[in-house]
Every structure is written in structure tokens, then in C-alpha cells.
N, C-alpha and C. Protein backbone atom coordinates (compact mmCIF):
# COMPACT_ATOMS: atom_id res chain seq x y z
N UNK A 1 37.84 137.85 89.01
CA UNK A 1 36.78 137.40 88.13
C UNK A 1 35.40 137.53 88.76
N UNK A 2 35.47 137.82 89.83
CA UNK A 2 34.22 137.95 90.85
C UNK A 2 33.48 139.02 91.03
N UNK A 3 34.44 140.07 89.99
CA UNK A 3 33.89 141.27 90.41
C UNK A 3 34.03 142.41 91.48
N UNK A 4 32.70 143.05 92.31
CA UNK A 4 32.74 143.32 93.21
C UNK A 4 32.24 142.51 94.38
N UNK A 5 32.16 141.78 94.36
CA UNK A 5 32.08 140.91 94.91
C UNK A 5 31.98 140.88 96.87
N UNK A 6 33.36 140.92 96.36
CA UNK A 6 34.13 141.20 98.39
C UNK A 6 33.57 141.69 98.80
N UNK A 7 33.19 143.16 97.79
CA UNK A 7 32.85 144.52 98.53
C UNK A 7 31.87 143.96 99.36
N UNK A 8 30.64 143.89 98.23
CA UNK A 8 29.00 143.41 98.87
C UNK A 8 29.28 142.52 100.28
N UNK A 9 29.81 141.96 99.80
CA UNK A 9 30.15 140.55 100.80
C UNK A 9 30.24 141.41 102.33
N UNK A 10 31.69 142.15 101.78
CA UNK A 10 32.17 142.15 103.21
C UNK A 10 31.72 143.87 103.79
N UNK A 11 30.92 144.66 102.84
CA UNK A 11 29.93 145.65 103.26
C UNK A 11 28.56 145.32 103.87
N UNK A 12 28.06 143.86 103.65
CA UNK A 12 26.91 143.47 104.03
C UNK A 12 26.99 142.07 104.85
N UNK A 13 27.30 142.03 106.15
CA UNK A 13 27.73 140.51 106.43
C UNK A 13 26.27 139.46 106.86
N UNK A 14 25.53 140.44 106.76
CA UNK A 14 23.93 139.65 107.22
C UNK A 14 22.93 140.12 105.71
N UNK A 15 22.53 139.00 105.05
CA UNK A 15 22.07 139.56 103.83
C UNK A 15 20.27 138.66 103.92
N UNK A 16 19.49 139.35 103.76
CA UNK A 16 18.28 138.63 104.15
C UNK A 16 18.25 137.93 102.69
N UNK A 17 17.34 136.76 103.15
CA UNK A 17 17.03 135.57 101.28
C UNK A 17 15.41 135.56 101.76
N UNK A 18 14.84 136.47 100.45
CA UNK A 18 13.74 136.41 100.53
C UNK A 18 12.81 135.64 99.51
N UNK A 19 11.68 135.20 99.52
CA UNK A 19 11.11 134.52 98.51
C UNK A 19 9.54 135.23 98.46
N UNK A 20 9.30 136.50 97.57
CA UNK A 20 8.22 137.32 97.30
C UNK A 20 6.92 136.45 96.26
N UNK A 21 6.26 136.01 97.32
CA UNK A 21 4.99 135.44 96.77
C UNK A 21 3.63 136.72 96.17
N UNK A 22 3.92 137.52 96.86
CA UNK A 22 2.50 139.10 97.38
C UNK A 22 3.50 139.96 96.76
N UNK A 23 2.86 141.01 95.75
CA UNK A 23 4.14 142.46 95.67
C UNK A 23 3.73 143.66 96.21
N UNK A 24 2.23 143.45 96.99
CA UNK A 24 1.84 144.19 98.49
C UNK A 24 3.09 144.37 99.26
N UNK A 25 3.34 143.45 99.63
CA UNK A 25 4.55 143.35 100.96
C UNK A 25 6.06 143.87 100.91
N UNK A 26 6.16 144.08 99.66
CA UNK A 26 7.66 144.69 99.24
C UNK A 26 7.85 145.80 99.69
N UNK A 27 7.21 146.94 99.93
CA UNK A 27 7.41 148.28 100.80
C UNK A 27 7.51 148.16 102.18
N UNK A 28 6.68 147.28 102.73
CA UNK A 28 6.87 147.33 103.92
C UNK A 28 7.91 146.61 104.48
N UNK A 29 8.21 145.49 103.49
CA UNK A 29 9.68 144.56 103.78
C UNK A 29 10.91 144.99 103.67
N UNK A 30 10.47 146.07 102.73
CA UNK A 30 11.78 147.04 102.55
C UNK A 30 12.32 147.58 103.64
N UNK A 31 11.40 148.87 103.67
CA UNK A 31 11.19 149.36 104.71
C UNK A 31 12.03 148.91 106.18
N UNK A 32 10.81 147.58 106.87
CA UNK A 32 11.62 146.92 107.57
C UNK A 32 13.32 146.97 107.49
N UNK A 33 14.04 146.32 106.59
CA UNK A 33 14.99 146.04 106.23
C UNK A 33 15.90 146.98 106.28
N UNK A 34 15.55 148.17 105.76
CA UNK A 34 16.42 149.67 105.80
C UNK A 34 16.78 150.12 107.39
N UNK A 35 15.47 149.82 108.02
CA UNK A 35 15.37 150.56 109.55
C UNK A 35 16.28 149.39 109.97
N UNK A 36 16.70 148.11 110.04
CA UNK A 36 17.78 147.51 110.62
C UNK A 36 18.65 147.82 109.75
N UNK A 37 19.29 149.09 108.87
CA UNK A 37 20.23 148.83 108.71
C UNK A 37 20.63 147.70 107.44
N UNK A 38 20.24 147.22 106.44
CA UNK A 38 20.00 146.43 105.87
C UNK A 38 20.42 147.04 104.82
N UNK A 39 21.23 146.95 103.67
CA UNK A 39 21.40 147.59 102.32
C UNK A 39 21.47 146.40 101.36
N UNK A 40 20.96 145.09 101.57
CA UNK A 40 21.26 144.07 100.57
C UNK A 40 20.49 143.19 100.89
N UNK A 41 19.71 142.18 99.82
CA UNK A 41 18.71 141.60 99.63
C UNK A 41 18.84 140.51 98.74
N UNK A 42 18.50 139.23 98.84
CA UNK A 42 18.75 138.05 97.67
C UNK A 42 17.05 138.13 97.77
N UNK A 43 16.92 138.10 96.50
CA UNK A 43 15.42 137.61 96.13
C UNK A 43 15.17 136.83 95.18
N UNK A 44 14.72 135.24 96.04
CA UNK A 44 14.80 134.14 95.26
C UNK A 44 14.03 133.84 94.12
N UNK A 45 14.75 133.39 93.16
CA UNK A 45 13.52 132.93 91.65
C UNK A 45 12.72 131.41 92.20
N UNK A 46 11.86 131.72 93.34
CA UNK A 46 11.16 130.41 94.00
C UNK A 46 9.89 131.03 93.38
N UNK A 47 9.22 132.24 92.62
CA UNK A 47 7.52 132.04 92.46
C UNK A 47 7.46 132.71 91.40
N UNK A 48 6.13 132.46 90.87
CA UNK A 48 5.81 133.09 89.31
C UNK A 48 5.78 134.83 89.02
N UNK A 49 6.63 135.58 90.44
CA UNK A 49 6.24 136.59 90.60
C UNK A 49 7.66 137.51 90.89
N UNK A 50 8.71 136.95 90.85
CA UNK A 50 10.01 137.05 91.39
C UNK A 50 10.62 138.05 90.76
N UNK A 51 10.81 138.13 89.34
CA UNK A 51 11.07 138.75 88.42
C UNK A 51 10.41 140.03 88.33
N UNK A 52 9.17 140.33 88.71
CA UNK A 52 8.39 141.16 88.68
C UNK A 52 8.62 142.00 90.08
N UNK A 53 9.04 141.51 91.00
CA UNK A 53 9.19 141.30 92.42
C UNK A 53 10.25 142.56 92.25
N UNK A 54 11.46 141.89 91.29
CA UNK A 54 12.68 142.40 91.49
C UNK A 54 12.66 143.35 90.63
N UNK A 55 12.49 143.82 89.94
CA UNK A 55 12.19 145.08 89.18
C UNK A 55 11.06 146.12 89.80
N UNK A 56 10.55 145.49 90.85
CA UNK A 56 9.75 147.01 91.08
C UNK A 56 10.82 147.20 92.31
N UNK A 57 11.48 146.88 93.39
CA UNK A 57 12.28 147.09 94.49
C UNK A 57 13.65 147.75 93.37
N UNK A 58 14.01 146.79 91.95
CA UNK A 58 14.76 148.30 91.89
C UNK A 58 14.18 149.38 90.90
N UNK A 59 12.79 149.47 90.77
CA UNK A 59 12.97 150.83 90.72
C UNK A 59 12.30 151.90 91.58
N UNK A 60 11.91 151.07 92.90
CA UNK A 60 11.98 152.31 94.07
C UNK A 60 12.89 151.63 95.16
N UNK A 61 13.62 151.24 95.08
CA UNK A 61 14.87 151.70 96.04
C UNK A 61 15.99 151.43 95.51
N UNK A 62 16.26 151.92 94.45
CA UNK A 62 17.51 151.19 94.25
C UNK A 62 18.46 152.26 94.75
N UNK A 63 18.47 153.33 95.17
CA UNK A 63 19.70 154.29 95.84
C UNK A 63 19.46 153.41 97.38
N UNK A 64 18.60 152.51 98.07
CA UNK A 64 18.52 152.28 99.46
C UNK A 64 18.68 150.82 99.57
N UNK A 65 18.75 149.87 98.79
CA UNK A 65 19.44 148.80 98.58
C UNK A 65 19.40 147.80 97.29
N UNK A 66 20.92 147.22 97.46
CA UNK A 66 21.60 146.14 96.50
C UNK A 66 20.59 145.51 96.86
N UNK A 67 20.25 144.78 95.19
CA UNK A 67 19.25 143.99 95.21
C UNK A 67 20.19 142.55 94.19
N UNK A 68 19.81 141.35 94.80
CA UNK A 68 20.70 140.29 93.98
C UNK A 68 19.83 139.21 93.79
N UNK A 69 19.97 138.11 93.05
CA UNK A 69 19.25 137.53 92.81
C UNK A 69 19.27 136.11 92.67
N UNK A 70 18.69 135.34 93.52
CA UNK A 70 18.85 133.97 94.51
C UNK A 70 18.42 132.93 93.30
N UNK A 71 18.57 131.52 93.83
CA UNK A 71 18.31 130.50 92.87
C UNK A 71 18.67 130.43 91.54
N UNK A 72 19.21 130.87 90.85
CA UNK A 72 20.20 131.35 89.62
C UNK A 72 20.65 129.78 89.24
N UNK A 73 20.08 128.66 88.69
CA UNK A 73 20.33 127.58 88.29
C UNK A 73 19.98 127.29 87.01
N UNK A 74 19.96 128.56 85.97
CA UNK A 74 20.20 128.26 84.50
C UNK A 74 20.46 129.43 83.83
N UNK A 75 21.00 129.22 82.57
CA UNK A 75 21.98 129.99 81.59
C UNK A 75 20.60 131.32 81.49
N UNK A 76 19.17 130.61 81.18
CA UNK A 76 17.78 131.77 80.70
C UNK A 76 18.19 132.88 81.94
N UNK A 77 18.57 132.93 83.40
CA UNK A 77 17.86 133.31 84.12
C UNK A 77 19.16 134.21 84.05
N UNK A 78 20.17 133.77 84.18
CA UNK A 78 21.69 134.66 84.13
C UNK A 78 21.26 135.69 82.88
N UNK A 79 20.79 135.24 81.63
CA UNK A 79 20.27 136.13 80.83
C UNK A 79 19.45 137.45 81.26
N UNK A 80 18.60 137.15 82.29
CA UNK A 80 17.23 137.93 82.83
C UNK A 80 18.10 139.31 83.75
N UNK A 81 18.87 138.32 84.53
CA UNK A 81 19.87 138.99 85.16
C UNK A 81 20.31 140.26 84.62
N UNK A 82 21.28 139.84 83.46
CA UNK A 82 22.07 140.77 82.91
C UNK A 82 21.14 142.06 82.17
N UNK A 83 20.01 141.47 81.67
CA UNK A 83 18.78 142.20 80.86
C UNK A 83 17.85 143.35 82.30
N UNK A 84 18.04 142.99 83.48
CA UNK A 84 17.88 143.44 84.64
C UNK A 84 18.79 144.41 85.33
N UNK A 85 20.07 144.27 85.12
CA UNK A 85 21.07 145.11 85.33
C UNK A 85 21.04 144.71 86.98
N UNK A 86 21.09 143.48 87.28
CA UNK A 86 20.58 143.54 88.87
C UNK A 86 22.74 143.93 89.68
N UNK A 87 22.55 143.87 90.78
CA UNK A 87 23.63 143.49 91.35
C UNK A 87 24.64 142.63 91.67
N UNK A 88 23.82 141.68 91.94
CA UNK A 88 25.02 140.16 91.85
C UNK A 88 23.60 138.99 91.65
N UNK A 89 24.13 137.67 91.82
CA UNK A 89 24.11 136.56 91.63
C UNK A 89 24.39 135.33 92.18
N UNK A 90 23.14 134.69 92.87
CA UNK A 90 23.56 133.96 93.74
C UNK A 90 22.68 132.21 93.05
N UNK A 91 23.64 131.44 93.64
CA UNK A 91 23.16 129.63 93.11
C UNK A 91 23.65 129.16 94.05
N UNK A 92 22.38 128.35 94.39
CA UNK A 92 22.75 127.00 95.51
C UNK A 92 23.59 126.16 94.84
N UNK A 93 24.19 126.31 93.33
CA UNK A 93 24.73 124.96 93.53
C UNK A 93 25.58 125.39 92.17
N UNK A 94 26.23 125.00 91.21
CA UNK A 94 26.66 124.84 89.95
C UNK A 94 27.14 124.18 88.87
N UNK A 95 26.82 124.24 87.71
CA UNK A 95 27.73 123.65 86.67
C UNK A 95 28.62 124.50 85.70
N UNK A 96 29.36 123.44 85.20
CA UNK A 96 30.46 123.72 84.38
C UNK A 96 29.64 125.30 83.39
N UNK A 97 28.94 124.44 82.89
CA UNK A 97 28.06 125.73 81.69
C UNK A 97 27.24 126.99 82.42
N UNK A 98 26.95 126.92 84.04
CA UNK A 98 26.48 127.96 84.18
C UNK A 98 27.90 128.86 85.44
N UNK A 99 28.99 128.38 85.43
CA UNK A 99 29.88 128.95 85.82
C UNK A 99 30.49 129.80 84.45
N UNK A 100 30.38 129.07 83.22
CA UNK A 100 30.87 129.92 82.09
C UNK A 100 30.54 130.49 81.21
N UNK A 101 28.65 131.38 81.78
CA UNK A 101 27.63 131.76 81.75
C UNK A 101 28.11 133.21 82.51
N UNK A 102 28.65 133.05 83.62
CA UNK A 102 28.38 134.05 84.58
C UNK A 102 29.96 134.70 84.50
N UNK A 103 30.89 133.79 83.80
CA UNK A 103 32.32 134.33 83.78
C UNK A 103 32.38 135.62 82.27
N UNK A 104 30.85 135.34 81.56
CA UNK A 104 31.03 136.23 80.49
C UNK A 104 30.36 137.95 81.17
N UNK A 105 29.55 138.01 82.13
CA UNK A 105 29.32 138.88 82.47
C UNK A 105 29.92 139.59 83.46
N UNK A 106 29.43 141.10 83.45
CA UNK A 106 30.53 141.76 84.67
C UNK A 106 29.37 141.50 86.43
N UNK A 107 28.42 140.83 86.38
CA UNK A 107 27.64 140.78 87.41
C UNK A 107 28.07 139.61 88.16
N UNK A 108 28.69 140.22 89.60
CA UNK A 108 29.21 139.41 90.70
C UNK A 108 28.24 138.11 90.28
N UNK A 109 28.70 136.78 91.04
CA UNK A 109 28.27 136.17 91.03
C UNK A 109 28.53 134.69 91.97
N UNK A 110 28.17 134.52 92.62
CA UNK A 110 28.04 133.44 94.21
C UNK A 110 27.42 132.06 93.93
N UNK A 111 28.47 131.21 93.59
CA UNK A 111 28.24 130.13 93.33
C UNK A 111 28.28 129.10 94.50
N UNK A 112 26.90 128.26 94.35
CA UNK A 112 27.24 127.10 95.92
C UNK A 112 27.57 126.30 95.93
N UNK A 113 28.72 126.07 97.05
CA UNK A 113 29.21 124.45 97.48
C UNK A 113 28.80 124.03 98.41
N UNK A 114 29.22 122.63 98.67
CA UNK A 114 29.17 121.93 99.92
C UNK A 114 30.28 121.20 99.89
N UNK A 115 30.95 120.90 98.95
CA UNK A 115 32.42 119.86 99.37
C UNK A 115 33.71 120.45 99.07
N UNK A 116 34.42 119.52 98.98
CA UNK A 116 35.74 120.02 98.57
C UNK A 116 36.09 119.86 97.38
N UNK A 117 35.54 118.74 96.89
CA UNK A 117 35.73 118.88 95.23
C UNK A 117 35.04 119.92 94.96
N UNK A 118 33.80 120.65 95.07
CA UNK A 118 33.34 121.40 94.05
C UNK A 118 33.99 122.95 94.40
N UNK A 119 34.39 123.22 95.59
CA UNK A 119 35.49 124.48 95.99
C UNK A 119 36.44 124.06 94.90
N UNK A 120 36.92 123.63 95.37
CA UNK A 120 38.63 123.14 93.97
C UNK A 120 38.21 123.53 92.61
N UNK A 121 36.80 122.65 91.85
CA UNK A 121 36.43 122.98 91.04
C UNK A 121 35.85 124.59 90.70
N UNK A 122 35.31 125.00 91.43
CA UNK A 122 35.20 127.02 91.57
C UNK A 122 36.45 127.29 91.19
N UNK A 123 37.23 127.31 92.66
CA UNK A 123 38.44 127.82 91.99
C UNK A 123 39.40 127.87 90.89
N UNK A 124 39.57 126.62 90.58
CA UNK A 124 39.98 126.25 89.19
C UNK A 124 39.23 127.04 87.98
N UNK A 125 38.16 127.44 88.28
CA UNK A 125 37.58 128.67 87.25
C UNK A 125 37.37 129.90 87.73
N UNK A 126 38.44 130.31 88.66
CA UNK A 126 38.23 131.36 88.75
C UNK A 126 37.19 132.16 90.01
N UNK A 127 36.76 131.21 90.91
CA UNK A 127 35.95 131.48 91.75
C UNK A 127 36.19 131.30 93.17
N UNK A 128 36.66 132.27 94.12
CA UNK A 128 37.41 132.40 95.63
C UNK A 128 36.22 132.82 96.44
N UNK A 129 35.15 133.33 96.19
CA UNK A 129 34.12 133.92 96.76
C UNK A 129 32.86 132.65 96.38
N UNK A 130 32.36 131.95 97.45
CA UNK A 130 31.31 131.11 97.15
C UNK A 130 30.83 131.06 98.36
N UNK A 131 28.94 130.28 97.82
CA UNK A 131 28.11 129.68 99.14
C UNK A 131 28.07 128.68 100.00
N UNK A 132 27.96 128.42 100.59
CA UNK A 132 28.13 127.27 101.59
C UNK A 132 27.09 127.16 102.06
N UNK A 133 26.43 126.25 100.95
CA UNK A 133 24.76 125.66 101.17
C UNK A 133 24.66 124.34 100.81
N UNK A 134 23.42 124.16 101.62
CA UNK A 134 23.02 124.42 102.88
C UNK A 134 23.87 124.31 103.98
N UNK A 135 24.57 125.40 104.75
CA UNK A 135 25.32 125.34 105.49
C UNK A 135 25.00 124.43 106.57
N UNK A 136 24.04 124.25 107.49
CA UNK A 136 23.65 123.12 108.33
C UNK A 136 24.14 122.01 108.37
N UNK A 137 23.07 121.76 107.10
CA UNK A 137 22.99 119.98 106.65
C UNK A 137 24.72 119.31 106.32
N UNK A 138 25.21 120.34 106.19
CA UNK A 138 26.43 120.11 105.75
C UNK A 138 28.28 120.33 106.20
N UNK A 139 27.73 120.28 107.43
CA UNK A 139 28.73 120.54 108.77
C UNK A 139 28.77 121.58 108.88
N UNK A 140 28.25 122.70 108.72
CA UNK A 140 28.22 123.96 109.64
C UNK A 140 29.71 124.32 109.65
N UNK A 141 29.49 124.93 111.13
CA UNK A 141 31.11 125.49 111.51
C UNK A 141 32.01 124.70 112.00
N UNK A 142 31.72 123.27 111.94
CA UNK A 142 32.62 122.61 111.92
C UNK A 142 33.40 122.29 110.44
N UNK A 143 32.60 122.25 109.17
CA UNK A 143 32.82 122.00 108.15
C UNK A 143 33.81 123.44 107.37
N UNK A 144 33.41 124.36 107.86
CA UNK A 144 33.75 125.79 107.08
C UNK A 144 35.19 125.97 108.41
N UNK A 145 35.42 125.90 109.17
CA UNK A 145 36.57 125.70 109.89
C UNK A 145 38.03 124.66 109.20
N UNK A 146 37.40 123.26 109.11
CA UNK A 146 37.74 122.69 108.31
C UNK A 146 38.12 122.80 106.56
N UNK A 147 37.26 123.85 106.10
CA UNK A 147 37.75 124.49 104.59
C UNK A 147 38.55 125.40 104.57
N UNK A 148 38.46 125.93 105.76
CA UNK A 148 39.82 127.50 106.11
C UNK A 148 41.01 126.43 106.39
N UNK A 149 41.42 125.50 106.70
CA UNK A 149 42.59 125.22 106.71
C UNK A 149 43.02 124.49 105.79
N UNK A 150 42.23 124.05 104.67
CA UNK A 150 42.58 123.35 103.20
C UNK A 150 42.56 124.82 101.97
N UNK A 151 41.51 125.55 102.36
CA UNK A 151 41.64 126.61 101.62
C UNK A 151 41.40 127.91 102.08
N UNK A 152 42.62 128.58 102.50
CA UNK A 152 42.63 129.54 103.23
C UNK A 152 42.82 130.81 102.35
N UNK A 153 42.16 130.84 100.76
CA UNK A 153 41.73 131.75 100.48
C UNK A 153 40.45 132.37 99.99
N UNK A 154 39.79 130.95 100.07
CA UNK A 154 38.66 131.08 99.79
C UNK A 154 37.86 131.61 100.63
N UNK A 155 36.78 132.64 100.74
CA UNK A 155 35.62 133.21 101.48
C UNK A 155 34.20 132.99 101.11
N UNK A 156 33.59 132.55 102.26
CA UNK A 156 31.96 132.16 101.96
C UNK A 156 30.98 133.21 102.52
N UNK A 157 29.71 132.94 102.00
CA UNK A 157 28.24 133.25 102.13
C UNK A 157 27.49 132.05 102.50
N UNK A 158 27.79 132.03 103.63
CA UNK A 158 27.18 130.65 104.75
C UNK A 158 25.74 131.20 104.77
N UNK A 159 24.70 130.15 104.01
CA UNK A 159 23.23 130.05 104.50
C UNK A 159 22.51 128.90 103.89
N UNK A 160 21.35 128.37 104.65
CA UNK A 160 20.99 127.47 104.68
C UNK A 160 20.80 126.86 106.17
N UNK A 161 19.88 127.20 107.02
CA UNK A 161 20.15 126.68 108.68
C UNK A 161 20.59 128.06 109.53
N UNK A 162 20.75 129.06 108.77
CA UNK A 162 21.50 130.05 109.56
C UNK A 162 19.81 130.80 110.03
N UNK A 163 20.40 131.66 111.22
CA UNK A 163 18.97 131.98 111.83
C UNK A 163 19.97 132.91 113.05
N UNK A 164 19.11 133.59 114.04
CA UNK A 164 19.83 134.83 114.80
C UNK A 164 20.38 134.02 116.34
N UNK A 165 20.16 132.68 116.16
CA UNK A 165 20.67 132.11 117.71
C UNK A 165 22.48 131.62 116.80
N UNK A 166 22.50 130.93 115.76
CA UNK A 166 23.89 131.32 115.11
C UNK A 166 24.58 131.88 114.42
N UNK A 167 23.98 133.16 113.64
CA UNK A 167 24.68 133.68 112.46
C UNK A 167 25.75 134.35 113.06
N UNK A 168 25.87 134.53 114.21
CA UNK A 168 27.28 135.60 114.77
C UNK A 168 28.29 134.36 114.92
N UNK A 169 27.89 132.94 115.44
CA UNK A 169 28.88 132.33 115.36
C UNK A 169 29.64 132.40 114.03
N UNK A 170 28.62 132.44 112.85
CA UNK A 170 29.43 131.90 111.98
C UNK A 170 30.22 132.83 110.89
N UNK A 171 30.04 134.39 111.33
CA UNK A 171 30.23 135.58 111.40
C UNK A 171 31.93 135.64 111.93
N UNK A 172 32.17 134.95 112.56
CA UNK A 172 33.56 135.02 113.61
C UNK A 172 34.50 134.40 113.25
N UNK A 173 34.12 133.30 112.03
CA UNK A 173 34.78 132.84 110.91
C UNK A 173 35.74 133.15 110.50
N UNK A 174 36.55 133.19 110.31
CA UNK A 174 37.97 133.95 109.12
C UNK A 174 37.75 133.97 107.51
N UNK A 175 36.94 132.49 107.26
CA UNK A 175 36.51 132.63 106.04
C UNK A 175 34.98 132.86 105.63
N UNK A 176 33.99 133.19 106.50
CA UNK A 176 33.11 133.71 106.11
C UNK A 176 32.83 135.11 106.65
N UNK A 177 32.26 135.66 105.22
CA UNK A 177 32.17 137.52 105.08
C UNK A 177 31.02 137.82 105.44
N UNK A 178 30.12 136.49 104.97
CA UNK A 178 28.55 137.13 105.07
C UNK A 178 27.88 135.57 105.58
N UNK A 179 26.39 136.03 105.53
CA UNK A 179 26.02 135.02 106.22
C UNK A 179 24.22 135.17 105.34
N UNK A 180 23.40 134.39 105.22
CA UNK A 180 22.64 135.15 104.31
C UNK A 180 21.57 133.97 105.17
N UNK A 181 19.93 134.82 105.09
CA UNK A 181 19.06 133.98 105.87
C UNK A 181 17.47 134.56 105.64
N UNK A 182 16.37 134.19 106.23
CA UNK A 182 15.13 134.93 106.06
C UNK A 182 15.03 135.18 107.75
N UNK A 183 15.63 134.94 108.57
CA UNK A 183 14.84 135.18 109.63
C UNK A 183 15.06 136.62 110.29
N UNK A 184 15.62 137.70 109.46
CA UNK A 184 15.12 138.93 109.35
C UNK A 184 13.84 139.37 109.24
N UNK A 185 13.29 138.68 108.73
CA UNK A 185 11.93 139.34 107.94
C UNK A 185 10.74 138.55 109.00
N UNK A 186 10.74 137.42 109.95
CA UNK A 186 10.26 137.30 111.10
C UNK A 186 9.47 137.81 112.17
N UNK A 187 8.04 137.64 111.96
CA UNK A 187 7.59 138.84 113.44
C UNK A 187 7.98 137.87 114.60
């Protein structure tokens, strides 16, 4: 039900989360991003400019990277999405109505937890691939260690706190594929 999901996931295990205030800076952020190697991008609906943001990156790079689209916390924006043709779909968090929002379309889509009820609840609709946000605040790799042995089929997109002194820890994971962060984009 996820789509392609895995693929992205487990083709891209470091995914930068960007939040485009300037649409100056998008070439050169690109850019950046390609030269590490970079083929995937969350670009958050955090500014009045996001949308605009994400339609010009895909239409000059879209052969040089998946572009997906962060903060996804209502039914309008899953709309924008699909009207966008973007790549996947990412939410810090979810409900019932915008899990069965995103189960009508074919666009991956990365829904966030933090507990164990709301994993159970994913899964129960259909959802094995989720976020683990804010990963930090919310036991880290002690906590996602602890979900691999209650649910050892589920796989995450740990971010929230993640940064380059831990993302390999949490990389080494069994159940996390990817790891998603801004401190790529860092001078």
C-alpha cells in the first residue's frame, strides 16, 4: 500500500529536510546536494513559498532528484501533492482521515510516529514504512531498538535530532532505511 516506497527509502538512506524561504538558493542547494551524491529531498510546507519552491526544482531537476514533500498534515495539501505529481509524502504525525487521504493515491507516503499505539494503528491500515519523529525527543536508538523487537516488520525514516555526529548510528539499525535531516545543507 506504500507504494514505492522501500525503494526511495532504501535507495536514499540520508535524505536532506529542507525548508525554502529564498527561491535564489534552490540551484545552488541543489547543486550542493547532487555533488554529495544526494538524489532525494523533503521540502517542507513550513513558508508561503514552498509550493512554488517545489515546482520549480521539479522542473529543472527532476531527471537529478526525487523531490517529496514534508509537513503533509491535511487532506488540501495531499490534494496539491497529487495535482503536483510530486514523489512521495511525508507527515510528522497522522490521522485517521489523512491516512485515508493518502491510501486513495498511488504517491508513496511516510506517515509519523512516536509510540506504539500509533505504529499498531499505521499498520492496521496498511502502513509498515513510517517516521520516527521527532526521533530525539523520543528515545532515539534506544526507542527504535526497542520497536524492532515488538515490530520487526516495520521500517523507519528516523528524523528529528538527527545531525552527522549520529545519523550513521542510527543507519546501523535493522529497522531504519533512512534517516532524514537539514544538516546537509550546513556551511
Amino acid at each position: 500500500m506504500q507504494n514505492n516506497l522501500h525503494k526511495i527509502l532504501s535507495d536514499n538512506p540520508v535524505i536532506p529536510v529542507v525548508t525554502i524561504d529564498n527561491l535564489d538558493v534552490i540551484d545552488e542547494m541543489i547543486n550542493t546536494l547532487v555533488q554529495k551524491g544526494i538524489a532525494c529531498i523533503e521540502v517542507t510546507l513550513r513558508t508561503n513559498i514552498a509550493w512554488e519552491a517545489i515546482a520549480y526544482i521539479q522542473e529543472h531537476y527532476k531527471h537529478k532528484i526525487l523531490v517529496g514533500v514534508g509537513t503533509v498534515i491535511n487532506v488540501n495539501q495531499i490534494k496539491k501533492c497529487i495535482d503536483r505529481e510530486v514523489d512521495f509524502m511525508v507527515s510528522p504525525g497522522f490521522s485517521p482521515r489523512l491516512l485515508e487521504a493518502c491510501l486513495k493515491t498511488d504517491i508513496p507516503f511516510l506517515p509519523g510516529v512516536s509510540s506504539a499505539s500509533e505504529i499498531i494503528y499505521c499498520q492496521e491500515n496498511g502502513f509498515n514504512f513510517l517516521k520516527f519523529y521527532p526521533a530525539q525527543l523520543n528515545g532515539g536508538i534506544k526507542a527504535l531498538t526497542n520497536f524492532l523487537a515488538v515490530f520487526p516488520e516495520v521500517k523507519f525514516c528516523a528524523t528529528g535530532g538527527i545531525n552527522e555526529d549520529n545519523f550513521e548510528q542510527y543507519l546501523q539499525l535493522d529497522n531504519v532505511l533512512a534517516v532524514g535531516g537539514s544538516w546537509l545543507l550546513k556551511k
